[in-house]
Protein backbone atom coordinates (compact mmCIF):
# COMPACT_ATOMS: atom_id res chain seq x y z
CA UNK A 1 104.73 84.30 134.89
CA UNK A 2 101.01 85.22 135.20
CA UNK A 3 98.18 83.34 136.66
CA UNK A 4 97.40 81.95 133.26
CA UNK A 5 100.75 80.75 132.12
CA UNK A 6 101.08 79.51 135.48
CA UNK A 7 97.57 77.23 135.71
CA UNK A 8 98.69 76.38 131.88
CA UNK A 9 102.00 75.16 133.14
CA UNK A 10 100.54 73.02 135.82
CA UNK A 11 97.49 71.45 133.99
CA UNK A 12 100.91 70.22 131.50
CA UNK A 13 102.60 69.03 134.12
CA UNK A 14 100.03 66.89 135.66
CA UNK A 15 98.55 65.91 132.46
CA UNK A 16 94.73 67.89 132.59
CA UNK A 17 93.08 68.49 129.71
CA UNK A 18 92.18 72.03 130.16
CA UNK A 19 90.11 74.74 127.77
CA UNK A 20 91.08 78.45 127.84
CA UNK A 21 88.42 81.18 126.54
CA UNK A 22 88.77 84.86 126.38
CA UNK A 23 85.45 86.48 126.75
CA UNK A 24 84.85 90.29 126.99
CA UNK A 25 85.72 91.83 130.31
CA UNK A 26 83.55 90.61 132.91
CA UNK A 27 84.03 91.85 137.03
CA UNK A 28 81.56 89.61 138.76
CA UNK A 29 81.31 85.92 138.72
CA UNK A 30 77.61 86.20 137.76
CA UNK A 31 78.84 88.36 134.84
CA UNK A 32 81.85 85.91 133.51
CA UNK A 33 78.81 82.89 133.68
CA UNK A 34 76.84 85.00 131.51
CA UNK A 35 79.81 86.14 129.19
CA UNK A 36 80.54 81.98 129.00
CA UNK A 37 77.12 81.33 128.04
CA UNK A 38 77.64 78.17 131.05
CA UNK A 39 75.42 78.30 134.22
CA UNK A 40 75.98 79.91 137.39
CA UNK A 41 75.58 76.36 139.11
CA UNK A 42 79.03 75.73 136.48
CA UNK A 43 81.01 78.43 137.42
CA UNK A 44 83.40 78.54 140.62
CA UNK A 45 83.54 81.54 142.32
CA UNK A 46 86.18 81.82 144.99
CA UNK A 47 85.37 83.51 148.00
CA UNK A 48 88.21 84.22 150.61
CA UNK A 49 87.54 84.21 154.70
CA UNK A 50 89.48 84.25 157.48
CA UNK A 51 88.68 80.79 159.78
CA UNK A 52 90.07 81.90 163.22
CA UNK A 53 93.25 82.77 162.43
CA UNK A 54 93.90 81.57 159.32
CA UNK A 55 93.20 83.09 155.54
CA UNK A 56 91.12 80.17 153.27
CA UNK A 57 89.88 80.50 150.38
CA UNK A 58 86.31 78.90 150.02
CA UNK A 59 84.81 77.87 145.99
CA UNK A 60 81.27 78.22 145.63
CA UNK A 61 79.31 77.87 142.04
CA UNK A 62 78.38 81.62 140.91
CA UNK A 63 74.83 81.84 141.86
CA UNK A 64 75.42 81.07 145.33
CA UNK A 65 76.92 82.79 148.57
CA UNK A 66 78.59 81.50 151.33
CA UNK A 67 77.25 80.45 154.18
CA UNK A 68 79.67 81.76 157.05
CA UNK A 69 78.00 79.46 159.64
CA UNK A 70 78.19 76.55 157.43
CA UNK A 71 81.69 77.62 156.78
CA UNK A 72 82.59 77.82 160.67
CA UNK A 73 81.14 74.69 160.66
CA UNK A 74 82.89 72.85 158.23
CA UNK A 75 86.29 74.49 158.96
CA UNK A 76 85.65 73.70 162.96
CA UNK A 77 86.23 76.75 164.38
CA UNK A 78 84.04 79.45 166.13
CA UNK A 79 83.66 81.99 163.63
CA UNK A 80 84.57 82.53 159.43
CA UNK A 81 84.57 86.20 158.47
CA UNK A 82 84.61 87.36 154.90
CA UNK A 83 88.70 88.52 154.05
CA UNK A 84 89.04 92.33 153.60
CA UNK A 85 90.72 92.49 149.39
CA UNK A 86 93.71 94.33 151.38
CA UNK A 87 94.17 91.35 153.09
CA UNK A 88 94.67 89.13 150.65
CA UNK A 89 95.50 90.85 147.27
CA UNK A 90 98.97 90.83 147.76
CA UNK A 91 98.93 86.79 147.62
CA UNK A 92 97.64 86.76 144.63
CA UNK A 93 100.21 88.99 143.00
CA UNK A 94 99.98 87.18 139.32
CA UNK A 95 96.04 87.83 139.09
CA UNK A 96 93.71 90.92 138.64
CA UNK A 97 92.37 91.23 142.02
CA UNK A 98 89.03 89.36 142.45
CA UNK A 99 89.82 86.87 139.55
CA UNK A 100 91.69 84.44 141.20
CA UNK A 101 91.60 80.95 140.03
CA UNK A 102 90.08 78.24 142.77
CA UNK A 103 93.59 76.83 143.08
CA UNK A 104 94.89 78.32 146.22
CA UNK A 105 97.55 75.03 146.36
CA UNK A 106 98.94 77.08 144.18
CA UNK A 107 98.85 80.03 146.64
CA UNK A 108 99.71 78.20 150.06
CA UNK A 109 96.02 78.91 151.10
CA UNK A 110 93.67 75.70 152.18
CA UNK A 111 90.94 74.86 150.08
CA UNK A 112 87.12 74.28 150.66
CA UNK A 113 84.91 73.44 148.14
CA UNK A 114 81.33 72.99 148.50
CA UNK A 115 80.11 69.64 146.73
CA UNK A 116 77.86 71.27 144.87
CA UNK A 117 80.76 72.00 142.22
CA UNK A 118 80.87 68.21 141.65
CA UNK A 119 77.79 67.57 140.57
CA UNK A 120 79.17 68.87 137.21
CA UNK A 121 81.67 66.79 134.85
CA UNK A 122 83.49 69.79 134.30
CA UNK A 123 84.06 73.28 136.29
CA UNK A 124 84.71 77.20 134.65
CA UNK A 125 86.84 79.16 136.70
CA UNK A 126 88.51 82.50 136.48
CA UNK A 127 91.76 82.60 134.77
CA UNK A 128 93.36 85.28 136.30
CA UNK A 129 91.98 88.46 134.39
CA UNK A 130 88.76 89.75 133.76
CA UNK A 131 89.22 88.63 130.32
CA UNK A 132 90.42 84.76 130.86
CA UNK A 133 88.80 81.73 132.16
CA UNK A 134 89.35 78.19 132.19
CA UNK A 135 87.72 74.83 132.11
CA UNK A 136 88.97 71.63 133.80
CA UNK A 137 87.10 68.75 134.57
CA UNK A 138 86.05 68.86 138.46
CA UNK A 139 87.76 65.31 138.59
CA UNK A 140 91.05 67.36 137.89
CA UNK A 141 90.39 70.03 139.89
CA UNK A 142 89.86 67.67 142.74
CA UNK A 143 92.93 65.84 142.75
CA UNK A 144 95.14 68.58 141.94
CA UNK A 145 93.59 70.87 144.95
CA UNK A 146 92.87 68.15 147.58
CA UNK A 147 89.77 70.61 148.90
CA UNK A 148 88.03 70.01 152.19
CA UNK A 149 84.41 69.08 150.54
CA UNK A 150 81.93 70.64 152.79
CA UNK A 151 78.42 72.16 152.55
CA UNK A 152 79.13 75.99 152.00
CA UNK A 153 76.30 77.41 151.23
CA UNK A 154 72.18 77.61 151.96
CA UNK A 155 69.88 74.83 149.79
């Protein structure tokens, strides 16, 4: 089953409304926002780091970056370091690498989000491919994921 199938069969499952668009390829998050025609603030963008000794995936909108003090910070250890793709590519072995969808539940991987995200009714995340994205309401998204809500990134 790919990524897509696989979100697909879990929005079902637990009852999300969901939207799926195909949009021409697109390798950045910056670059699916603009092939959506939806903000940058809109779009999560997953960004993986290793807290101590564990690999976590952070969700930032688009147009921002992480904040790897912050991160530290909200994760309580000393240090956050971005993950290397060779690290984690291989756990994501039902997505093109760099489109992963902000679901790491799905993945075994803990989740921080920064709140940011929620100030929207609905989030756009990648599907999976450079081609495929979805759109769940953050509501969803929340309660499905369980995320750590923390401030990720600079205001």
């Amino acid at each position: 089953m790919d990524c897509k199938d696989r979100l697909e069969a879990t929005f079902r499952e637990q009852d999300v409304s969901f939207e799926s668009v195909s949009h021409s390829a697109a390798y950045t998050a910056q670059e699916v926002a603009a092939a959506l025609h939806v903000s940058g603030h809109q779009l999560a963008k997953v960004v993986m780091v290793w807290a101590g000794d564990e690999l976590t995936m952070t969700v930032v909108p688009a147009s921002a970056r992480v904040d790897l003090r912050r991160a530290a910070d909200v994760l309580g250890v000393d240090k956050v370091r971005l993950a290397r793709e060779a690290e984690f590519g291989g756990r994501f072995d039902d997505c093109q690498l760099g489109a992963m969808p902000p679901f790491g539940n799905l993945y075994d991987l803990p989740v921080v989000v920064d709140p940011a995200l929620g100030e929207h009714d609905d989030i756009v995340f990648s599907a999976g491919t450079y081609t495929d994205s979805m759109k769940v309401a953050y509501e969803d998204f929340e309660r499905l994921v369980q995320p750590r809500v923390g401030t990720l990134i600079l205001d």
